[in-house]
N, C-alpha and C. Protein backbone atom coordinates (compact mmCIF):
# COMPACT_ATOMS: atom_id res chain seq x y z
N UNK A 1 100.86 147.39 106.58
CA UNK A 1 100.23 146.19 106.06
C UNK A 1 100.04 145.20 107.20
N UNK A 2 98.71 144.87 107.42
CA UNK A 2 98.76 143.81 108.33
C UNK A 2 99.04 142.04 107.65
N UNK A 3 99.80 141.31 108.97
CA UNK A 3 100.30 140.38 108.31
C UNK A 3 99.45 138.96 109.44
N UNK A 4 99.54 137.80 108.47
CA UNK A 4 98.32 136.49 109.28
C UNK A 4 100.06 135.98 109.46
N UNK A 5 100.30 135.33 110.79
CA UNK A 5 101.58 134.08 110.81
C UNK A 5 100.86 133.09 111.09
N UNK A 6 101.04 132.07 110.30
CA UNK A 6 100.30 130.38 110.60
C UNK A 6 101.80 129.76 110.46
N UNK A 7 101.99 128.87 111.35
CA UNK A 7 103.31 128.56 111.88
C UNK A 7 102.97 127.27 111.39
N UNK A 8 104.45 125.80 110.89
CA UNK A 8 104.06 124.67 110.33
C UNK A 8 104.88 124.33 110.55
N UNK A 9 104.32 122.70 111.26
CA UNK A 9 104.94 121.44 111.73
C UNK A 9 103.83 120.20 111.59
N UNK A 10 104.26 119.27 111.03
CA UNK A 10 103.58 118.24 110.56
C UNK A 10 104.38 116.81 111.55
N UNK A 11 103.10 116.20 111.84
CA UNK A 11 103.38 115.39 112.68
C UNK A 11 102.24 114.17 112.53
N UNK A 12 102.80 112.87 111.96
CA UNK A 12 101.71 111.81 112.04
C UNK A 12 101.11 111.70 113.28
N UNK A 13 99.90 110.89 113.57
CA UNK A 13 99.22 110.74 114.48
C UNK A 13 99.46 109.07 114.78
N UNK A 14 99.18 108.77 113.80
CA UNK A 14 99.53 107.33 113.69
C UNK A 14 99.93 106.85 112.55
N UNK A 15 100.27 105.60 112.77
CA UNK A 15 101.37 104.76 111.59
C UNK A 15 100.42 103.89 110.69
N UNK A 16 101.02 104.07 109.16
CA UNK A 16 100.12 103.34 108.40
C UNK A 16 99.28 102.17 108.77
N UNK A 17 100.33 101.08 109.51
CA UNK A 17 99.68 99.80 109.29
C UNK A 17 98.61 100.00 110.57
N UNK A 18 98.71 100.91 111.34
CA UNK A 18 98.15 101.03 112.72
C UNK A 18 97.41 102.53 112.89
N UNK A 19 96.57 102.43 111.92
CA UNK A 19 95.34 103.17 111.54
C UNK A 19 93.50 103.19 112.17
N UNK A 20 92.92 104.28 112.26
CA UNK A 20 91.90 103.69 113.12
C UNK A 20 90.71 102.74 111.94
N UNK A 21 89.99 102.41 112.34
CA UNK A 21 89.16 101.24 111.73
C UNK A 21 88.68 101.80 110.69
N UNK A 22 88.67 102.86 110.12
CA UNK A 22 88.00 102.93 108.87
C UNK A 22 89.81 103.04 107.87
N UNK A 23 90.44 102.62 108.30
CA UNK A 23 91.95 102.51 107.31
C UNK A 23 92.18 104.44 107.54
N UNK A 24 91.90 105.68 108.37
CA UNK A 24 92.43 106.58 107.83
C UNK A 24 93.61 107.39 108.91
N UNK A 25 94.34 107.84 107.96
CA UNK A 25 95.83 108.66 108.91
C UNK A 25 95.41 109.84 109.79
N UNK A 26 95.55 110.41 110.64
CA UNK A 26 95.49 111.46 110.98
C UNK A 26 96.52 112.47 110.61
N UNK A 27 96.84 113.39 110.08
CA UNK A 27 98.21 114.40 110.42
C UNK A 27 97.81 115.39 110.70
N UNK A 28 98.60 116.21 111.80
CA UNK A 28 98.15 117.18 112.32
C UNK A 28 99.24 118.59 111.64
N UNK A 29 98.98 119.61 111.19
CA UNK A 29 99.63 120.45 110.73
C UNK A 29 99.47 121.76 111.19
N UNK A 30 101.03 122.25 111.41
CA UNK A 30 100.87 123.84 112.14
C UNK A 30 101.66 124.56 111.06
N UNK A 31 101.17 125.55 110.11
CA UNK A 31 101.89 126.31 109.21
C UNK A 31 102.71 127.74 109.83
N UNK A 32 104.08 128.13 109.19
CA UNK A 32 104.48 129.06 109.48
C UNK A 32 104.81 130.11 108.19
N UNK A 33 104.21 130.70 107.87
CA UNK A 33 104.71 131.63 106.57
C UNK A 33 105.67 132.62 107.14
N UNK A 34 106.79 132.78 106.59
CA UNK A 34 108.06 134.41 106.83
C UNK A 34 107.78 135.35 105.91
N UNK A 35 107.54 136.37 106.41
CA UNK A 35 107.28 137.67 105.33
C UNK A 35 106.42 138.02 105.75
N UNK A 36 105.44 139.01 104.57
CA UNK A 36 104.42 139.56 104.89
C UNK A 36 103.07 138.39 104.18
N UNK A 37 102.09 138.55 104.29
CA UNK A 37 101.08 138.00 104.26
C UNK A 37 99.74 139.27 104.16
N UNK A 38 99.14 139.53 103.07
CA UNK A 38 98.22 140.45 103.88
C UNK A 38 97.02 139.49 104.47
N UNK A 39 96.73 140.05 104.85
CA UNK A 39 95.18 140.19 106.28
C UNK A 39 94.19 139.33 104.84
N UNK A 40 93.95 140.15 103.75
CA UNK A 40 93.02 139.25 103.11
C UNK A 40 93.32 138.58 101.85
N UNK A 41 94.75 137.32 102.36
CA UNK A 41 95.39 136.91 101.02
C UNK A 41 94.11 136.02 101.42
N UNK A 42 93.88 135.51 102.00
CA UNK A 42 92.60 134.39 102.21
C UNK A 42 91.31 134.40 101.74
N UNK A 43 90.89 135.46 101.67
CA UNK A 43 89.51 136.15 101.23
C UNK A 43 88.63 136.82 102.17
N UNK A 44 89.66 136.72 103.54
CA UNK A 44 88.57 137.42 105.08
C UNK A 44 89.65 137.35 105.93
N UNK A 45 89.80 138.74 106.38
CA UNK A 45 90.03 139.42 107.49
C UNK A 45 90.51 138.60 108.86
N UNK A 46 89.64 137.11 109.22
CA UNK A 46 89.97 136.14 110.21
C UNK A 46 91.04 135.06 110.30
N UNK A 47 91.77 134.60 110.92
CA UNK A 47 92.71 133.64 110.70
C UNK A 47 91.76 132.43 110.58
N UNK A 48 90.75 132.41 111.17
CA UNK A 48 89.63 131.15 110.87
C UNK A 48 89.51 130.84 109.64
N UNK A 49 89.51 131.94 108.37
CA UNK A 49 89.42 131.26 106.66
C UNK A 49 90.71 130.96 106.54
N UNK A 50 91.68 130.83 107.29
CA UNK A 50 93.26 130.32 106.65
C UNK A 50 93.23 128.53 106.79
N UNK A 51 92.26 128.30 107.64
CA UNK A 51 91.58 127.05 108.07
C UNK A 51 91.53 126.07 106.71
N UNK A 52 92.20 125.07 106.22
CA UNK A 52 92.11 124.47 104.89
C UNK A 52 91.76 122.89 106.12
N UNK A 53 90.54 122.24 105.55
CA UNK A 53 90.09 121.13 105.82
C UNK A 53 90.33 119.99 104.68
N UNK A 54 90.22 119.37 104.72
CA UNK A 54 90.43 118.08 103.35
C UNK A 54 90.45 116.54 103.83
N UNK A 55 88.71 116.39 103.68
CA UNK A 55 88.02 114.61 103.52
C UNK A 55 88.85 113.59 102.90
N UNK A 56 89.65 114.38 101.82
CA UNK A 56 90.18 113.26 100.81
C UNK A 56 91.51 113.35 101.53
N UNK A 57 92.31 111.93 101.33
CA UNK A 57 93.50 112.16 101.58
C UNK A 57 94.36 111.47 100.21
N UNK A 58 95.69 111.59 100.38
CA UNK A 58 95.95 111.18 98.95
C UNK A 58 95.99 109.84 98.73
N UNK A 59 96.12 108.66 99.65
CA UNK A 59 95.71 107.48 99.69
C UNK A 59 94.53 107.36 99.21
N UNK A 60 93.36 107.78 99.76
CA UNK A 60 92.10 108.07 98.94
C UNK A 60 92.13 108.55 97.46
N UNK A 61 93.01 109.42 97.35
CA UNK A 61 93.40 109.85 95.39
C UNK A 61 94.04 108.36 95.13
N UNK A 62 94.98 107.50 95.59
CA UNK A 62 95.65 106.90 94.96
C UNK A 62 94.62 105.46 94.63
N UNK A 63 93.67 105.29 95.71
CA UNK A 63 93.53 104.24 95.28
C UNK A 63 91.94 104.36 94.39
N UNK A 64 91.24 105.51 94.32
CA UNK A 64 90.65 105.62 92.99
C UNK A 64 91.26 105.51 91.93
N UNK A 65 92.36 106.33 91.46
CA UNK A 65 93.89 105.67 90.45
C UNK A 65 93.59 103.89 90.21
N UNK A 66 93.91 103.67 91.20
CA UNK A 66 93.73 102.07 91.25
C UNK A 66 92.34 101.75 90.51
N UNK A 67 91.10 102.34 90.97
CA UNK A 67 90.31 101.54 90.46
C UNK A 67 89.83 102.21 89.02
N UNK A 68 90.24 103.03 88.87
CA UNK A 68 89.76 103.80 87.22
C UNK A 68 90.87 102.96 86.54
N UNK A 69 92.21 102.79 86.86
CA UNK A 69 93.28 102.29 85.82
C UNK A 69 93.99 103.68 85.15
N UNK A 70 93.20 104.51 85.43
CA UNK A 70 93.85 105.98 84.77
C UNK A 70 95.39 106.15 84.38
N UNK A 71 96.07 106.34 83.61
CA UNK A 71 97.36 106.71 83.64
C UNK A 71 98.29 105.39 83.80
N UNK A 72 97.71 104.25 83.88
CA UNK A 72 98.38 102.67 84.18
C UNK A 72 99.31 102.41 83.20
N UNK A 73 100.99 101.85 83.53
CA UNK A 73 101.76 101.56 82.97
C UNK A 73 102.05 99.81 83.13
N UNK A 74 101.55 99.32 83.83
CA UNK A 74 101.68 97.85 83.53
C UNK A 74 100.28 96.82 84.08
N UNK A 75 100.61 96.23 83.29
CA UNK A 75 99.21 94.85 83.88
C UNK A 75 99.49 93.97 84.93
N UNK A 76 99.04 93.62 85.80
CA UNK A 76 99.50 92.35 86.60
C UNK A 76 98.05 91.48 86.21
N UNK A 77 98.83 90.25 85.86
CA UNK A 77 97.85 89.15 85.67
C UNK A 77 97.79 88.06 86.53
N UNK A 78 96.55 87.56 87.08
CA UNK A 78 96.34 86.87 87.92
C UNK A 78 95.32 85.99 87.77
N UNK A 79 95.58 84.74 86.73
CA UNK A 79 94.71 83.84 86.19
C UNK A 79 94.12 85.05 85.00
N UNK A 80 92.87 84.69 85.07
CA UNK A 80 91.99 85.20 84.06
C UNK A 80 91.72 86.67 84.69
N UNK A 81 92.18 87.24 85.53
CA UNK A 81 92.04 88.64 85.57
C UNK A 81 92.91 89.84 85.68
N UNK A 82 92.97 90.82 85.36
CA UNK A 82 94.07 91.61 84.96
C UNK A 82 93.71 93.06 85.47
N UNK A 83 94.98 93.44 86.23
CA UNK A 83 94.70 94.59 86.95
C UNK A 83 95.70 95.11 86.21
N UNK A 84 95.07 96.59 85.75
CA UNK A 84 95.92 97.99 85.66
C UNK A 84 96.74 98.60 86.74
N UNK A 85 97.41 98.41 86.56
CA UNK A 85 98.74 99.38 88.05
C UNK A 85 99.64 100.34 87.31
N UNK A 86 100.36 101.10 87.99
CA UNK A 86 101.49 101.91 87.88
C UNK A 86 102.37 101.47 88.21
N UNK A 87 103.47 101.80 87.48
CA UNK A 87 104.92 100.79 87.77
C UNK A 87 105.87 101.86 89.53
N UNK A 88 105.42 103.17 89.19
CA UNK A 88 105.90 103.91 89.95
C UNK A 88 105.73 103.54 91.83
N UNK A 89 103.58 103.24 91.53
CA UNK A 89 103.28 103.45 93.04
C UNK A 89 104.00 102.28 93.43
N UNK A 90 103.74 100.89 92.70
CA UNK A 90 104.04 99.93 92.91
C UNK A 90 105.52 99.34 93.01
N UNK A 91 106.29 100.12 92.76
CA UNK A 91 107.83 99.85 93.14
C UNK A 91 108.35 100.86 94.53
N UNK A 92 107.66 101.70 94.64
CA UNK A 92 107.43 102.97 95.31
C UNK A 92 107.32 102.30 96.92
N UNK A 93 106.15 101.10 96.98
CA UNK A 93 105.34 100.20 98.08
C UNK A 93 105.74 99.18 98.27
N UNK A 94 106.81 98.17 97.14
CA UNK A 94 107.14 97.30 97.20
C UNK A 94 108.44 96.84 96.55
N UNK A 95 109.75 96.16 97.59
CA UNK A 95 110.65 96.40 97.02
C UNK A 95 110.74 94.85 96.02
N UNK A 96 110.12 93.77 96.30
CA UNK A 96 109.41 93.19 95.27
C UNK A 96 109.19 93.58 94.00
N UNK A 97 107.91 94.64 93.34
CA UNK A 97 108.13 95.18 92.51
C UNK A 97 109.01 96.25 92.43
N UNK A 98 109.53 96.89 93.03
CA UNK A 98 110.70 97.59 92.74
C UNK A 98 111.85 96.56 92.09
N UNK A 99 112.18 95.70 92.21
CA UNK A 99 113.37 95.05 92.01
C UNK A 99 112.82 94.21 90.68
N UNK A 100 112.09 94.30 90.33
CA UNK A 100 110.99 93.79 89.02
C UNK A 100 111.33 94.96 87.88
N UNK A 101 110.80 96.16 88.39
CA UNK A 101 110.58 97.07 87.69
C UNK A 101 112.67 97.67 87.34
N UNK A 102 113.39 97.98 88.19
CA UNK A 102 114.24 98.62 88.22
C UNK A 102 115.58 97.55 87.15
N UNK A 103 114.99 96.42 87.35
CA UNK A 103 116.26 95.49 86.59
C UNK A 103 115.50 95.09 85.04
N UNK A 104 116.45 94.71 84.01
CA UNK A 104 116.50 94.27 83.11
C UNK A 104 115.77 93.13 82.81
N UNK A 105 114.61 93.04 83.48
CA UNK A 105 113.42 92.03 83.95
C UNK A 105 112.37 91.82 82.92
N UNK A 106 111.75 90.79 82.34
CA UNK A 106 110.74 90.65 81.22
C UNK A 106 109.65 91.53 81.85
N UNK A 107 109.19 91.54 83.28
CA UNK A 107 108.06 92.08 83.33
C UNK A 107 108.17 93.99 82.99
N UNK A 108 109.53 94.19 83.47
CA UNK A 108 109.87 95.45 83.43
C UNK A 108 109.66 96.05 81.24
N UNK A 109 110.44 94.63 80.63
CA UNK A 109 110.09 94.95 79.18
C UNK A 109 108.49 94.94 78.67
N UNK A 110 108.24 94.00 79.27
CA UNK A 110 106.86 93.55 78.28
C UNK A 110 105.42 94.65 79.05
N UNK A 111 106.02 95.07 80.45
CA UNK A 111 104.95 95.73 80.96
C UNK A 111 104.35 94.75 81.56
N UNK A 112 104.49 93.62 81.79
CA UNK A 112 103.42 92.46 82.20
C UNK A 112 103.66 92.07 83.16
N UNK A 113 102.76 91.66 84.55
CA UNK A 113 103.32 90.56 85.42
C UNK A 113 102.69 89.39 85.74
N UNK A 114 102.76 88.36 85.69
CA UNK A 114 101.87 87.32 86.21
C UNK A 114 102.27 86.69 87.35
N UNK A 115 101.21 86.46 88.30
CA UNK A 115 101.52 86.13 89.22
C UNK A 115 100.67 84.85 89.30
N UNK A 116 101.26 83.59 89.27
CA UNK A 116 100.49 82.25 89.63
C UNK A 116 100.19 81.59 90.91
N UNK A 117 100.52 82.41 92.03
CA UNK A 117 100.70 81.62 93.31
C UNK A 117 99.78 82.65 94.46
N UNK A 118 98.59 83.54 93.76
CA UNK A 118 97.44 84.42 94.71
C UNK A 118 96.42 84.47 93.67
N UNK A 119 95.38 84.31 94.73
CA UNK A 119 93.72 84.63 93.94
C UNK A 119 93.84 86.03 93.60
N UNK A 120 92.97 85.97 92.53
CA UNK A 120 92.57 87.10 92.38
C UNK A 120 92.13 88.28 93.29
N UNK A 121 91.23 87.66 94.12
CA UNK A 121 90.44 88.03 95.19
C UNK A 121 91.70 88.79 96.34
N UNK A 122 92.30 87.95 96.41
CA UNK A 122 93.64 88.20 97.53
C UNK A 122 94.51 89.28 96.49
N UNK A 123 94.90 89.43 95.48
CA UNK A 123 95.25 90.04 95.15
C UNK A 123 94.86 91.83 94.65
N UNK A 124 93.80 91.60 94.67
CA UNK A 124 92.70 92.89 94.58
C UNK A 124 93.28 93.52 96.33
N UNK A 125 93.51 92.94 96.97
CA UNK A 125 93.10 93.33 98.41
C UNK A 125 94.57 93.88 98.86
N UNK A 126 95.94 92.95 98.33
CA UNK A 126 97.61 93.61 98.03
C UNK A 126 97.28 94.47 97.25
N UNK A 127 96.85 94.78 96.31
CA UNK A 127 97.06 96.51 95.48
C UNK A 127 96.15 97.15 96.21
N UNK A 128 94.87 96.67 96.82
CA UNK A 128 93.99 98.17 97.77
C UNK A 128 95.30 98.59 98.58
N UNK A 129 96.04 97.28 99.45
CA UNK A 129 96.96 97.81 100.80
C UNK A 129 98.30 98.54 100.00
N UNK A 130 98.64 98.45 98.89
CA UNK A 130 100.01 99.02 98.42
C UNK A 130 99.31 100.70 98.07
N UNK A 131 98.56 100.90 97.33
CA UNK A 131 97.81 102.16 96.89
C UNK A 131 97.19 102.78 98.35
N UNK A 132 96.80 101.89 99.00
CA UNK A 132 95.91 102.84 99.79
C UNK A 132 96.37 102.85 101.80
N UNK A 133 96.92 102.08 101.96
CA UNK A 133 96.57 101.61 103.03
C UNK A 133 95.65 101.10 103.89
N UNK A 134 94.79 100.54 102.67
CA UNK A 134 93.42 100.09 103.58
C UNK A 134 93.60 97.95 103.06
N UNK A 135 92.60 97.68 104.06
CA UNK A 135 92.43 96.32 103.27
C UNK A 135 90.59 95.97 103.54
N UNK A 136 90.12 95.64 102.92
CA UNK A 136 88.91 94.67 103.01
C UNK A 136 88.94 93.53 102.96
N UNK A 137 87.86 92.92 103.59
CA UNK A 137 87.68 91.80 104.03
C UNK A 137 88.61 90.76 104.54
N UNK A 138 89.29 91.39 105.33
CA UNK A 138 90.58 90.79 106.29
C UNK A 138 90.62 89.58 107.32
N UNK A 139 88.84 89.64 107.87
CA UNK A 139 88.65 88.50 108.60
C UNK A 139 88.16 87.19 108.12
N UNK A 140 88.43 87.18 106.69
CA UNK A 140 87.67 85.98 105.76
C UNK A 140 88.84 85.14 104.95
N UNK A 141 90.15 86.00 104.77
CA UNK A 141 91.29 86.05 103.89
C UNK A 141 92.22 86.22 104.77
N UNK A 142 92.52 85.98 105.93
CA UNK A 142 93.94 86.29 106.53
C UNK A 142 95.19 85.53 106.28
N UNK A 143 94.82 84.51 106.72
CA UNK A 143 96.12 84.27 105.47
C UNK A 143 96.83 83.62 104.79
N UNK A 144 95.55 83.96 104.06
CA UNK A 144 96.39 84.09 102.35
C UNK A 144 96.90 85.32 101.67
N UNK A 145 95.94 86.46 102.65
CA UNK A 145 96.26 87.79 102.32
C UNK A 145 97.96 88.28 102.76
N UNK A 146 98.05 87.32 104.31
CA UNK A 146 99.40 87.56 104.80
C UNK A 146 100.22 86.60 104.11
N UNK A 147 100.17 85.54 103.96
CA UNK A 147 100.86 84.98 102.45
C UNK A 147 101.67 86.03 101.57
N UNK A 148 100.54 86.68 100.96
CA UNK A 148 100.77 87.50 99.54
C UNK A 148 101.10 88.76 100.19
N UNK A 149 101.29 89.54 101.16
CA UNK A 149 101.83 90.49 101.16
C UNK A 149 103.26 90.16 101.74
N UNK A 150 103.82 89.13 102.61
CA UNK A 150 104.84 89.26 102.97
C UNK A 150 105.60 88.64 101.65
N UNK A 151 104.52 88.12 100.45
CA UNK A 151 105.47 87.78 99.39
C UNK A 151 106.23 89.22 98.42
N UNK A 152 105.30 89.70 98.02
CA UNK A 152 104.73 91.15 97.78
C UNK A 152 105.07 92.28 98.48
C-alpha cells in the first residue's frame, strides 16, 4: 500500500491586534498523519490534491454570526439600537462580559445588556473587533473606539 506523510505544525504569522491591513491572520500549517494513508485517500495520486486552501477564516465565520444574529443568546442595548450577540463569543473576548455573563448578574438573567456610556456607531465597531478582529473606520472614531474597548 502506498502511503502520502503530510507532517503538522501550526504556527501564527502574526498577532491578532497586529494584522496586515485588510484585518487578516496568516497561519502557516505543516500536517503529519502516523499510519497508513493510501495514495488516493485524496482523490489523486499527487501530494499536490492533499493541498486544502481556505479564503474564509473563522473570524470571517464569526463575524457573519455577528451580522445575521443567527443562534444569538443575548441583546446588548445601546440607546435605541440593539445588537444580537452570543453570550459565549462575548465572554470568550471579554473578561468584562465574561464577568457579566459568569456571575449572578441581571444581565446574565434577563439576557439583556445596556450600555449608556458608547454610540452606537462605536459600539458596532467593539463587537466587529471582539467577533472578528477587524475594526472599521478607525481613523474617524479613535477614541472613543479606544474608550470603549479598554472599557469592554
Amino acid at each position: 500500500m502506498n502511503v502520502i506523510t503530510i507532517e503538522f505544525e501550526c504556527t501564527y504569522t502574526c498577532a491578532p491586534i497586529h494584522c496586515d491591513s485588510n484585518g487578516n491572520i496568516t497561519v502557516n500549517c505543516k500536517f503529519t498523519f502516523h499510519g497508513s494513508v493510501p495514495r488516493n485517500y485524496f482523490g489523486d495520486s499527487s501530494l499536490e490534491s492533499a493541498t486544502i486552501s481556505s479564503k474564509t477564516s473563522i473570524l470571517d465565520e464569526y463575524e457573519k454570526l455577528l451580522g445575521s444574529a443567527k443562534f444569538s443568546d443575548v441583546t446588548i442595548v445601546v440607546g435605541e439600537k440593539k445588537f444580537p450577540a452570543h453570550m459565549n463569543i462575548l465572554a470568550a473576548r471579554s473578561p468584562v462580559f465574561s464577568a457579566m455573563f459568569e456571575h449572578d448578574m441581571l444581565e446574565s438573567k434577563k439576557k439583556i445588556v445596556k450600555i449608556s456610556d458608547v454610540k452606537p456607531e462605536i459600539m458596532t465597531e467593539v463587537l466587529r473587533f471582539i467577533y472578528s478582529s477587524k475594526v472599521k473606520n478607525l481613523t474617524e472614531s479613535t477614541t472613543e473606539l479606544l474608550a470603549a474597548a479598554d472599557k469592554y
